[in-house]
Protein backbone atom coordinates (compact mmCIF):
# COMPACT_ATOMS: atom_id res chain seq x y z
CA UNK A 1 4.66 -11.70 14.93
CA UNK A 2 2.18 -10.42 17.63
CA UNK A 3 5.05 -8.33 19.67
CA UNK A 4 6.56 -6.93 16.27
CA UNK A 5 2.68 -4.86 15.87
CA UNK A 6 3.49 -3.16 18.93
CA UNK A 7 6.84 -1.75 17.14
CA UNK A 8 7.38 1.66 16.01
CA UNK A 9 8.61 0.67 12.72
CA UNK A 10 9.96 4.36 12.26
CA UNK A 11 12.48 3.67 14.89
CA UNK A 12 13.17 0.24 14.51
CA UNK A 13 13.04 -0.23 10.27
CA UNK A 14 14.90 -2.87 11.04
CA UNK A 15 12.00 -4.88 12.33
CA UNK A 16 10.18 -4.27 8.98
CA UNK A 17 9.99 -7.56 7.07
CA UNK A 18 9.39 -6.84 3.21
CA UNK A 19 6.31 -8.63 1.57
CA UNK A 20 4.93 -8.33 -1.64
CA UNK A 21 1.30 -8.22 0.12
CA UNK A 22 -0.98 -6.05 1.68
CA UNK A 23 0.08 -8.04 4.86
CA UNK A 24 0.29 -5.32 7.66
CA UNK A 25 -1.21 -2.84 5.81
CA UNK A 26 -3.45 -2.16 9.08
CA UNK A 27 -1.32 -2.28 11.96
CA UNK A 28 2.43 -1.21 10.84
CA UNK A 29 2.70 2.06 13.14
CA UNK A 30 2.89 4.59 12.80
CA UNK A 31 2.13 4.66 9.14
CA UNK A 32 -1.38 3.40 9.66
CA UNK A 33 -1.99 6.09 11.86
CA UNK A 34 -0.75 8.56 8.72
CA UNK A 35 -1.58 6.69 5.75
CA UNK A 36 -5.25 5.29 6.38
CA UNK A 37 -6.46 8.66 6.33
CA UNK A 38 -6.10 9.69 2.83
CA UNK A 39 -6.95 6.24 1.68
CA UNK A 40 -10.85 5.68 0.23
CA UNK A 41 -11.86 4.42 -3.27
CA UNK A 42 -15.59 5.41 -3.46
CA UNK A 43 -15.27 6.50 -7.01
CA UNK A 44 -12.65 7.58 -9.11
CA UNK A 45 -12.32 11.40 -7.55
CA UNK A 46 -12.23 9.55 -4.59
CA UNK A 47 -9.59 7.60 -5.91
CA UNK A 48 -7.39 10.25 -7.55
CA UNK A 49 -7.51 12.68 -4.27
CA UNK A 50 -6.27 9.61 -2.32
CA UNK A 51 -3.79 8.76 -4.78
CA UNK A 52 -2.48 12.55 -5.00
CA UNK A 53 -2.34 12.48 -1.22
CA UNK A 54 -0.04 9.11 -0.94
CA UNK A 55 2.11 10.18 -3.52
CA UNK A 56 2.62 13.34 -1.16
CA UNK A 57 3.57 10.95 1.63
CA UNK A 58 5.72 8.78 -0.33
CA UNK A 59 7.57 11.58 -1.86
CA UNK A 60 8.00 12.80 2.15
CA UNK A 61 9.11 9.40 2.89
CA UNK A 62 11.23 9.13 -0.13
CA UNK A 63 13.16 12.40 1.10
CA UNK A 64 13.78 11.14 3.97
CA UNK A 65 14.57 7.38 2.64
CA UNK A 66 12.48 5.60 4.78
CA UNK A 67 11.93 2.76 3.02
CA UNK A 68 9.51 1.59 5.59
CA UNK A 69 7.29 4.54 4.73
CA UNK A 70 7.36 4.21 0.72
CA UNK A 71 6.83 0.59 1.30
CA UNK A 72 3.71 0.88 2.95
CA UNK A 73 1.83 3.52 0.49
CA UNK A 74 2.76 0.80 -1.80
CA UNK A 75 0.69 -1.41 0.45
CA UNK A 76 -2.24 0.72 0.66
CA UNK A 77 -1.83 1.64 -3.39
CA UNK A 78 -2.73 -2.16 -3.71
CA UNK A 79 -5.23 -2.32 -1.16
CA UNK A 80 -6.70 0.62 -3.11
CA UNK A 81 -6.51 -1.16 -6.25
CA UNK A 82 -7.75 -4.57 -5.08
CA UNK A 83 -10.25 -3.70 -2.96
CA UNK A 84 -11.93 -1.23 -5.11
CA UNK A 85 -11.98 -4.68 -7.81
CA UNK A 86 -13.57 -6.58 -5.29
CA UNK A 87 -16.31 -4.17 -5.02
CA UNK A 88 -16.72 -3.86 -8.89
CA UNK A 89 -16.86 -6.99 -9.59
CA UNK A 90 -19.00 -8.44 -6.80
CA UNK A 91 -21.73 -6.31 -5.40
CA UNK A 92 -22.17 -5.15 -1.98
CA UNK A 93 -18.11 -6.30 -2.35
CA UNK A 94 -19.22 -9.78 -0.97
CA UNK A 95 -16.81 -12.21 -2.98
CA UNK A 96 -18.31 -15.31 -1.16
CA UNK A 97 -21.50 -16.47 0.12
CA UNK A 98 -22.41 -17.05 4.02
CA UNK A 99 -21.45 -20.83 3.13
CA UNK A 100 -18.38 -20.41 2.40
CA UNK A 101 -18.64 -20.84 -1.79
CA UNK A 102 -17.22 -18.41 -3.76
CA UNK A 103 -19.94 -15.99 -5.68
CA UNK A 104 -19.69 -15.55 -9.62
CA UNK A 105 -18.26 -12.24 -10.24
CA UNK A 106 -20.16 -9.76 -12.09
CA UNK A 107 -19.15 -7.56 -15.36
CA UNK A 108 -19.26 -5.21 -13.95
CA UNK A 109 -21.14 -4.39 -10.60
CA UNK A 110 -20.44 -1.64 -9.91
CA UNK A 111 -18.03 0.32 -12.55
CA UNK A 112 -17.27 3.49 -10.55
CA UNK A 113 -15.43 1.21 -8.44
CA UNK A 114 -13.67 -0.14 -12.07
CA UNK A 115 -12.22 3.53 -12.58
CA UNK A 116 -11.42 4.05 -9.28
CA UNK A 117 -9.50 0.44 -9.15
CA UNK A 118 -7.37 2.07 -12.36
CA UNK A 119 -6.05 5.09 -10.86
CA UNK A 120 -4.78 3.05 -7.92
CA UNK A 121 -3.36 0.49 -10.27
CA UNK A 122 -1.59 2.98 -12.42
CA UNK A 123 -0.17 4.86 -9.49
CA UNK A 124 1.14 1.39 -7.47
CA UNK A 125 2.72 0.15 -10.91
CA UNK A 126 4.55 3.48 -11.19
CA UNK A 127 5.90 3.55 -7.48
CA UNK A 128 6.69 -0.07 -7.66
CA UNK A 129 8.75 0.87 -10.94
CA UNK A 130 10.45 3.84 -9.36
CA UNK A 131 14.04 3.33 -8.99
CA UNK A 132 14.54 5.33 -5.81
CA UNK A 133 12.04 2.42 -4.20
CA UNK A 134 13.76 -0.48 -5.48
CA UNK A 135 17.13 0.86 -4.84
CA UNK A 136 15.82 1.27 -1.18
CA UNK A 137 14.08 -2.16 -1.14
CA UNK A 138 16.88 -3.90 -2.11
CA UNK A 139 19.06 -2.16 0.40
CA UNK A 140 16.34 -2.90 3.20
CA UNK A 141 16.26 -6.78 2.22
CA UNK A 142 20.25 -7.28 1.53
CA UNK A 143 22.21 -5.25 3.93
CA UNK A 144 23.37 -5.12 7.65
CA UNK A 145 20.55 -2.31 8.74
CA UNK A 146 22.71 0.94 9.62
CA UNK A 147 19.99 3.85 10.49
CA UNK A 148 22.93 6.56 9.62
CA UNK A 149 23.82 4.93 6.42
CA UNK A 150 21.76 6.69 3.35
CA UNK A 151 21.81 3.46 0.38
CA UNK A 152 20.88 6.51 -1.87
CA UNK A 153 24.30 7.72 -1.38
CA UNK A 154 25.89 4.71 -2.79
């Protein structure tokens, strides 16, 4: 899947391969380029002014069904949300040692990264449950791809 980073995923949606994952999270363009951004989960302002700004981006993308788009603020929603665990319950957010072996997690390290990991699971469990994005991820999974066809409309 080398070749398919180099896709504008905007103009080829078609290319986009859903996965429940944070896979791609990093390198689907040109979302990275607009999401990454507003993403950070140094506390829980951090965390909320992030959130607030994805939401704005979804609800763009949303508009405009681009499933593509909404699909990948769920991405970084998760990110926010399991990264911001790692670093609460491991410190330094170091889940393993140099060797290899996993470290003991701690209760907790570092809890402003706790509150921070709740407003970014709160917000990717209420896009995931929004009907507008599963109506437009099961269209993007189950149909023929037709870029003039709006699966809202249906």
């Amino acid at each position: 899947m080398a070749g398919a980073y180099e896709t504008d995923f905007r103009a080829h949606p078609e290319a986009y391969r859903y996965d429940s994952s944070e896979k791609g999270v990093f390198k689907v363009q040109p979302y990275k380029d607009e999401l990454l951004p507003d993403w950070g989960f140094k506390d829980e302002a951090a965390a909320e002014a992030s959130v607030e700004a994805l939401r704005a981006r979804y609800e763009t993308y949303r508009s405009q069904d681009d499933f593509v788009g909404m699909d990948m603020v769920r991405k970084y929603l998760r990110m926010g949300f399991t990264r911001a665990m790692r670093y609460a319950k491991y410190s330094g957010g170091r889940k393993y040692e140099d060797d290899g072996t996993e470290r003991d997690p701690e209760q907790w390290a570092a809890p402003e990264k706790r509150a921070a990991a709740v407003v970014f699971r709160d917000a990717w469990r209420a896009l995931t449950d929004d009907p507008a994005y599963q109506c437009l991820k099961e269209h993007h999974q189950n149909a023929v791809y037709d870029p003039d066809a709006s699966p809202m409309a249906e």
